[in-house]
Protein backbone atom coordinates (compact mmCIF):
# COMPACT_ATOMS: atom_id res chain seq x y z
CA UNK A 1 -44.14 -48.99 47.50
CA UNK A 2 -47.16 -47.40 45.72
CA UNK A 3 -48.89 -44.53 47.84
CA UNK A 4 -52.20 -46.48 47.98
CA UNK A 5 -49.92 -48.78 49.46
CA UNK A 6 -48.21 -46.73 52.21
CA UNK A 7 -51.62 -44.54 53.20
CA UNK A 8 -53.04 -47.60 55.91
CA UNK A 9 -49.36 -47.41 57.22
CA UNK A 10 -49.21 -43.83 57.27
CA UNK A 11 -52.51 -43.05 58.91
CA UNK A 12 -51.77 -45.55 61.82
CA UNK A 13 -48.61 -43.24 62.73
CA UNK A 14 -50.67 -40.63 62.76
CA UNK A 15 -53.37 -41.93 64.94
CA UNK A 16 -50.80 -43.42 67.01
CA UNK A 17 -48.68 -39.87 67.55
CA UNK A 18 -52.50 -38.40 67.96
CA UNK A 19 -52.82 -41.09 70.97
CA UNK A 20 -49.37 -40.06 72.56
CA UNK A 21 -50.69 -36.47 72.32
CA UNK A 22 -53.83 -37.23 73.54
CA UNK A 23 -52.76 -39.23 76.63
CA UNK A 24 -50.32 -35.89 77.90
CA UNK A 25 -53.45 -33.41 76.65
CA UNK A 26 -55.41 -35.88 79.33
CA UNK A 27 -53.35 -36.23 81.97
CA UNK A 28 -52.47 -32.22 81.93
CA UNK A 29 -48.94 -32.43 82.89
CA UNK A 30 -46.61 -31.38 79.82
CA UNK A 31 -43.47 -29.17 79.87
CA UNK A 32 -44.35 -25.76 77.52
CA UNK A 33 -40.99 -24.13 75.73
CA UNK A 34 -40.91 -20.80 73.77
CA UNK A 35 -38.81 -21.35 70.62
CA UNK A 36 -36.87 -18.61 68.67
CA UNK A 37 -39.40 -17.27 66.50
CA UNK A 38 -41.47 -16.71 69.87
CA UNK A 39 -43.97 -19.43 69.00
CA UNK A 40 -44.51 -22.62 71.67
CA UNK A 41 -43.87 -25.94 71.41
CA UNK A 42 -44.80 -28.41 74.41
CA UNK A 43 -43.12 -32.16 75.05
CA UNK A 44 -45.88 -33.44 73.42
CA UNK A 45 -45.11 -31.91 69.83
CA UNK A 46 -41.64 -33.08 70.70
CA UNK A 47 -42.89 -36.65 71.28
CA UNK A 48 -45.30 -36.42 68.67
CA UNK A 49 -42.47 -35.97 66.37
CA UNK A 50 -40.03 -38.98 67.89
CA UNK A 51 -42.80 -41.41 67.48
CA UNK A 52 -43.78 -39.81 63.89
CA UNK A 53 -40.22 -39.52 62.40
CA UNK A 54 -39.21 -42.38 63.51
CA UNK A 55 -41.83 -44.55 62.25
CA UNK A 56 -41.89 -43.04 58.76
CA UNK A 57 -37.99 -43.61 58.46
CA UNK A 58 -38.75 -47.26 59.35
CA UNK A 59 -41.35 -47.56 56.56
CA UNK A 60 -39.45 -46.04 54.10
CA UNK A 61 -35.65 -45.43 55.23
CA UNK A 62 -35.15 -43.56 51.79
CA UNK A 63 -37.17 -40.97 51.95
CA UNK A 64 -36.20 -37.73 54.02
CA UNK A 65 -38.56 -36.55 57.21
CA UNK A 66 -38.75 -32.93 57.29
CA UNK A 67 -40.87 -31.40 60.24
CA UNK A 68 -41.34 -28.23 62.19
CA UNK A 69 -39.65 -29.51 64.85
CA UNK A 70 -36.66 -30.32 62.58
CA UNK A 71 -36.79 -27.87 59.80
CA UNK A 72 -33.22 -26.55 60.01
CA UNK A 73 -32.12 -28.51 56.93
CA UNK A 74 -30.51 -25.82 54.24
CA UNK A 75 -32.46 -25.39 50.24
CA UNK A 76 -29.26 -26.31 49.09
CA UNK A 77 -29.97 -30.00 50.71
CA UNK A 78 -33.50 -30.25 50.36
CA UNK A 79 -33.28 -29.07 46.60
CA UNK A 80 -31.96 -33.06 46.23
CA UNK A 81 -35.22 -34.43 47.57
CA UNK A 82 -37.36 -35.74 44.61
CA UNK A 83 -39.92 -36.64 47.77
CA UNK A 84 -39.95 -36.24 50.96
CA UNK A 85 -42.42 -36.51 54.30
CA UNK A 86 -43.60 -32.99 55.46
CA UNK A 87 -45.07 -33.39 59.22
CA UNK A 88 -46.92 -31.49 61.40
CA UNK A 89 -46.82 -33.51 65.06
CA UNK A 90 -48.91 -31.26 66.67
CA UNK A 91 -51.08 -28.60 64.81
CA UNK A 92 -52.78 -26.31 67.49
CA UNK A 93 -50.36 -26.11 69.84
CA UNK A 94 -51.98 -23.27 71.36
CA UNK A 95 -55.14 -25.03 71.54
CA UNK A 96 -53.34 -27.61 72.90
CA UNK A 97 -52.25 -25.60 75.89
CA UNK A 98 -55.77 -23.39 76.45
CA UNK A 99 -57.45 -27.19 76.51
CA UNK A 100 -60.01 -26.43 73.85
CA UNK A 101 -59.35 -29.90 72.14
CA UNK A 102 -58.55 -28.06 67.95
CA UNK A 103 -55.46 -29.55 67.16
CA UNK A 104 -53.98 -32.53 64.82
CA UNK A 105 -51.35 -34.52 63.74
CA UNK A 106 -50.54 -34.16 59.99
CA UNK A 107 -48.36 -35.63 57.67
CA UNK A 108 -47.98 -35.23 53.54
CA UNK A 109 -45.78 -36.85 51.32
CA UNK A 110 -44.34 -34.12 49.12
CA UNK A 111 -43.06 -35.19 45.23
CA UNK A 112 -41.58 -32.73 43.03
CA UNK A 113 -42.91 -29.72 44.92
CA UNK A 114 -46.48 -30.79 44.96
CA UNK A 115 -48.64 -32.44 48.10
CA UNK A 116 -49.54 -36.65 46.79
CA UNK A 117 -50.69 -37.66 49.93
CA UNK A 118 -52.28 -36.20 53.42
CA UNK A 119 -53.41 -37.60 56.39
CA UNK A 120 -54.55 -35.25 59.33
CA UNK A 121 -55.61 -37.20 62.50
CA UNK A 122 -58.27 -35.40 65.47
CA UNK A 123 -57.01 -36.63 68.69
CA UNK A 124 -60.16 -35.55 70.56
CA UNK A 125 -62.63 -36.19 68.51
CA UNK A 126 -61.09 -39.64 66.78
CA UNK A 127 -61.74 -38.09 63.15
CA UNK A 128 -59.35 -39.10 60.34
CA UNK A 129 -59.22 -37.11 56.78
CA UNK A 130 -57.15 -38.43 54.17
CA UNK A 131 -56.35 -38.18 50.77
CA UNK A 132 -54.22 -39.57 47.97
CA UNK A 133 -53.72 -38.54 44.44
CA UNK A 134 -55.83 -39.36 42.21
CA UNK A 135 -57.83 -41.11 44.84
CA UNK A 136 -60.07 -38.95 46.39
CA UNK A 137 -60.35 -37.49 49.72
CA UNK A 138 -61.95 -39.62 52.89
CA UNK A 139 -63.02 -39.07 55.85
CA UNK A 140 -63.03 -41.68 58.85
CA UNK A 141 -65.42 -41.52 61.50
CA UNK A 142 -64.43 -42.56 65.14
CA UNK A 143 -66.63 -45.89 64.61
CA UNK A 144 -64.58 -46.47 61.68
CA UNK A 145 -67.22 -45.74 58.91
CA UNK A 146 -65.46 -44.36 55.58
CA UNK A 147 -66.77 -41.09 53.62
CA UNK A 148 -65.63 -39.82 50.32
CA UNK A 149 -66.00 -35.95 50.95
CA UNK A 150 -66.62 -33.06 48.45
CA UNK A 151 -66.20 -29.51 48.83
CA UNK A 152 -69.08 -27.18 48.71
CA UNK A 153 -69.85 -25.53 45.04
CA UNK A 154 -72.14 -22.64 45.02
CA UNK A 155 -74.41 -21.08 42.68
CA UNK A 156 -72.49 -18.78 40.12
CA UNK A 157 -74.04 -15.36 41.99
CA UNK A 158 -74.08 -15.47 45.79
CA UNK A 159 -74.68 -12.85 48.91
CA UNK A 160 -73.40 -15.00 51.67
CA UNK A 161 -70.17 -17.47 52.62
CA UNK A 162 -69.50 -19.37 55.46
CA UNK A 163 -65.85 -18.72 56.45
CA UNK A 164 -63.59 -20.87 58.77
CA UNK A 165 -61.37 -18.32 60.82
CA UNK A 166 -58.60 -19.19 63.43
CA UNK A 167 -60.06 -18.87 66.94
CA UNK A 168 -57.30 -16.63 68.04
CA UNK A 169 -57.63 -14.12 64.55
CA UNK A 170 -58.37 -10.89 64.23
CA UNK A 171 -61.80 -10.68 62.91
CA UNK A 172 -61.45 -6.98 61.94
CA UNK A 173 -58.31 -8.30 60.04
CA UNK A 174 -60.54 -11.01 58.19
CA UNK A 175 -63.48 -8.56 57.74
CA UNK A 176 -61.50 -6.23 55.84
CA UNK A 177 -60.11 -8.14 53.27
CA UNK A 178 -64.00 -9.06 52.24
CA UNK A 179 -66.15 -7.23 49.43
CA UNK A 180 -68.63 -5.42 51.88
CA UNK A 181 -71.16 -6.16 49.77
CA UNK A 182 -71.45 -10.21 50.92
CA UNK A 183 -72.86 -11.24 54.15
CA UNK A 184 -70.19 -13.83 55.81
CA UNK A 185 -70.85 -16.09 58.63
CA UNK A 186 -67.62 -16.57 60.39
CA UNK A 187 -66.92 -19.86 62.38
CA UNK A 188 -64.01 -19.63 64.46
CA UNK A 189 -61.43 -22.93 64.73
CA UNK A 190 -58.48 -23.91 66.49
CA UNK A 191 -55.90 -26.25 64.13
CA UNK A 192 -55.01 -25.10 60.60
CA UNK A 193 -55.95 -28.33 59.33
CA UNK A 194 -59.04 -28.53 60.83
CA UNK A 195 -60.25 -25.23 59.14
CA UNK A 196 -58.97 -26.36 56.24
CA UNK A 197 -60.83 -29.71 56.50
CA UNK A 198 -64.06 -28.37 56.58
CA UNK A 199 -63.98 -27.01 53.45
CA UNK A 200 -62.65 -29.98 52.27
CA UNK A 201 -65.78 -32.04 53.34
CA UNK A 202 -68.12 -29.08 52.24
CA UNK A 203 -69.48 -27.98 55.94
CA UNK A 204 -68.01 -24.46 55.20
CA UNK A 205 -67.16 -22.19 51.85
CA UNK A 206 -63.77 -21.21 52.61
CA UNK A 207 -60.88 -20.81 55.29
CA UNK A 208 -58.88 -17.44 55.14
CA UNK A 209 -55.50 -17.54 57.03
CA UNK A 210 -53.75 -14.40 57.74
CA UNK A 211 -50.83 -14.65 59.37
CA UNK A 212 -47.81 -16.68 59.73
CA UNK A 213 -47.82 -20.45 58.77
CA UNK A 214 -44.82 -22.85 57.67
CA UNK A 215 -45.65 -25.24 54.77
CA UNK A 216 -46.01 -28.12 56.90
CA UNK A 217 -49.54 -26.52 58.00
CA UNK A 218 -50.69 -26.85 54.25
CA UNK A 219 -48.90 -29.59 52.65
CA UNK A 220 -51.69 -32.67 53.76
CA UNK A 221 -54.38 -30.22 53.44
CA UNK A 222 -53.45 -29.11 50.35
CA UNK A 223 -54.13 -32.87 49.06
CA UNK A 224 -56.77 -33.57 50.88
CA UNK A 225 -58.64 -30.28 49.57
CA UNK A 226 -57.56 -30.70 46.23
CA UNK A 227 -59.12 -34.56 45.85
CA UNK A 228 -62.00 -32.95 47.63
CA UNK A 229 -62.46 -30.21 44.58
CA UNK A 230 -61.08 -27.21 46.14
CA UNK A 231 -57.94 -25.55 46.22
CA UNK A 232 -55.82 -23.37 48.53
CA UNK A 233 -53.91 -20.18 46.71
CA UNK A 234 -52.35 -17.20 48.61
CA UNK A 235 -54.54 -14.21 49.27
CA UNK A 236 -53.06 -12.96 45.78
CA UNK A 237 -54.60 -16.09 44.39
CA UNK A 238 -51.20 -17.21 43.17
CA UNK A 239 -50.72 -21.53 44.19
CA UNK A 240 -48.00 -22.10 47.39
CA UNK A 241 -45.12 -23.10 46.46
CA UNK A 242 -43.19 -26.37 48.31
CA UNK A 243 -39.44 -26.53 48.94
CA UNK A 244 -38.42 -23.97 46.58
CA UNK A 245 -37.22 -21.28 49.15
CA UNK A 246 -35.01 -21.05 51.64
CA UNK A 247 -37.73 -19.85 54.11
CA UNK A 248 -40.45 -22.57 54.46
CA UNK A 249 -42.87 -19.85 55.57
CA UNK A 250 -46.32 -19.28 53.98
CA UNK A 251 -47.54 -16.24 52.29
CA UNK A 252 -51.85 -15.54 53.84
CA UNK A 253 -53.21 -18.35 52.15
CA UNK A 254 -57.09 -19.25 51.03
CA UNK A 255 -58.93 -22.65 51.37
CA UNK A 256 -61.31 -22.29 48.61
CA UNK A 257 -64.18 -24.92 48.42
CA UNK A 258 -65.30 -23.43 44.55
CA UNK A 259 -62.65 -22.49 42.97
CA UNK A 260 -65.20 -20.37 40.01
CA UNK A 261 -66.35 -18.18 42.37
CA UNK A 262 -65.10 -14.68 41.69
CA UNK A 263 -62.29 -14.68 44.60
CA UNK A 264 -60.73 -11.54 42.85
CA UNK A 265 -63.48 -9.60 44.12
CA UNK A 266 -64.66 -11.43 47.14
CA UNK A 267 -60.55 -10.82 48.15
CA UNK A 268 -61.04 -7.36 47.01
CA UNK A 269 -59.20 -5.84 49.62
CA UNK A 270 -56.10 -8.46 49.30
């Protein structure tokens, strides 16, 4: 099946893991568990992922399912995957549990190490983003109206950029990787994906993650952004790299929105 194809199917799992989430995020009663690499994980990621795996294996029983809540699966196996679905269930769990409503359900179809195809899914708010390659990127309102988005391109000399920042960062941490010279208006976000999404749709400059992230936060993004005109590069401003490792961990990663802007010196401090 061509991706155009599979995106309708794909974005209805999503909204309907998004509704399972939603419907425990409502009701308030959800079991919270601490996994290994002290991070948590509540029985709504877990259910997220059921519904989500599942679903994807039914549309397409050859291709692998590889999620956070699964990722155990050796290089040496996932070296064989020409593509391969790379889900988040729940991004934001910690939003998820403080009740402030940032978090998402996102899933990317990965070929040959690259991102073809995101779709990253708002519970609260009833947003969709999506993108395909060579397609474009879309947003959905929740009354169903359709937007091709665009990042945000700048003039060629600037003193100011709005920068998306996780709610629970460090701002001193973000600060000081910034030429001092630039005035930056930071707007603090729950989900990965979210940040990531408004630079996609051009509401902010850029989204600077420090701090750990597994490649499932980035894969969809990564799509979306790129149909959108942007790009996201580690802090070195090197491109991420997709099933190539044996960790599946993220290097501090950059959403950029212009990708001609000089980011070697606005990351001066990188």
């Amino acid at each position: 099946m061509a991706l155009p194809e599979l995106l309708p199917e794909v974005i209805e799992i999503a909204r309907s893991a998004g509704q399972v989430i939603l419907d425990i995020y409502q009701d308030g009663d959800f079991e919270e568990i601490t996994k290994s690499d002290q991070t948590p994980v509540t029985s709504a990621d877990l259910a997220a992922h059921k519904l989500i795996t599942e679903k994807l294996t039914a549309l397409t029983p050859d291709i692998p399912v590889l999620s956070e809540e699964d990722c155990g699966v050796p290089l040496s196996d996932r070296q064989q995957w020409q593509r391969y679905w790379l889900i988040d269930p729940l991004d934001g769990t910690q939003e998820f549990i403080a009740g402030s409503g940032d978090f998402a359900t996102i899933i990317a179809l990965v070929e040959d190490n690259h991102p073809v195809m995101g779709v990253v899914y708002a519970p609260v708010s009833g947003v969709t983003y999506y993108a395909c390659q060579d397609k474009g990127a879309w947003k959905i309102t929740p009354d169903g109206e359709m937007h091709r988005i665009s990042t945000m391109k700048r003039e060629e000399t600037i003193t100011s950029l709005s920068i998306a920042i996780s709610r629970r960062q460090d701002i001193h941490a973000v600060t000081e990787k910034l030429a001092p010279e630039i005035n930056y208006d930071l707007v603090p976000l729950g989900s990965a994906a979210l940040k990531a999404c408004l630079v996609a749709e051009g509401a902010v400059d850029c989204y600077l993650r420090l701090g750990p992230t597994g490649e499932w936060d980035t894969a969809a993004t990564q799509c979306i952004v790129e149909q959108a005109g942007g790009r996201i590069l580690s802090t070195a401003l090197n491109a991420l790299s997709y099933n190539e490792r044996d960790s599946l961990q993220n290097p501090n990663f950059i959403v950029l929105g212009d990708e001609s802007l000089a980011w070697s010196s606005i990351l001066q401090a990188s």
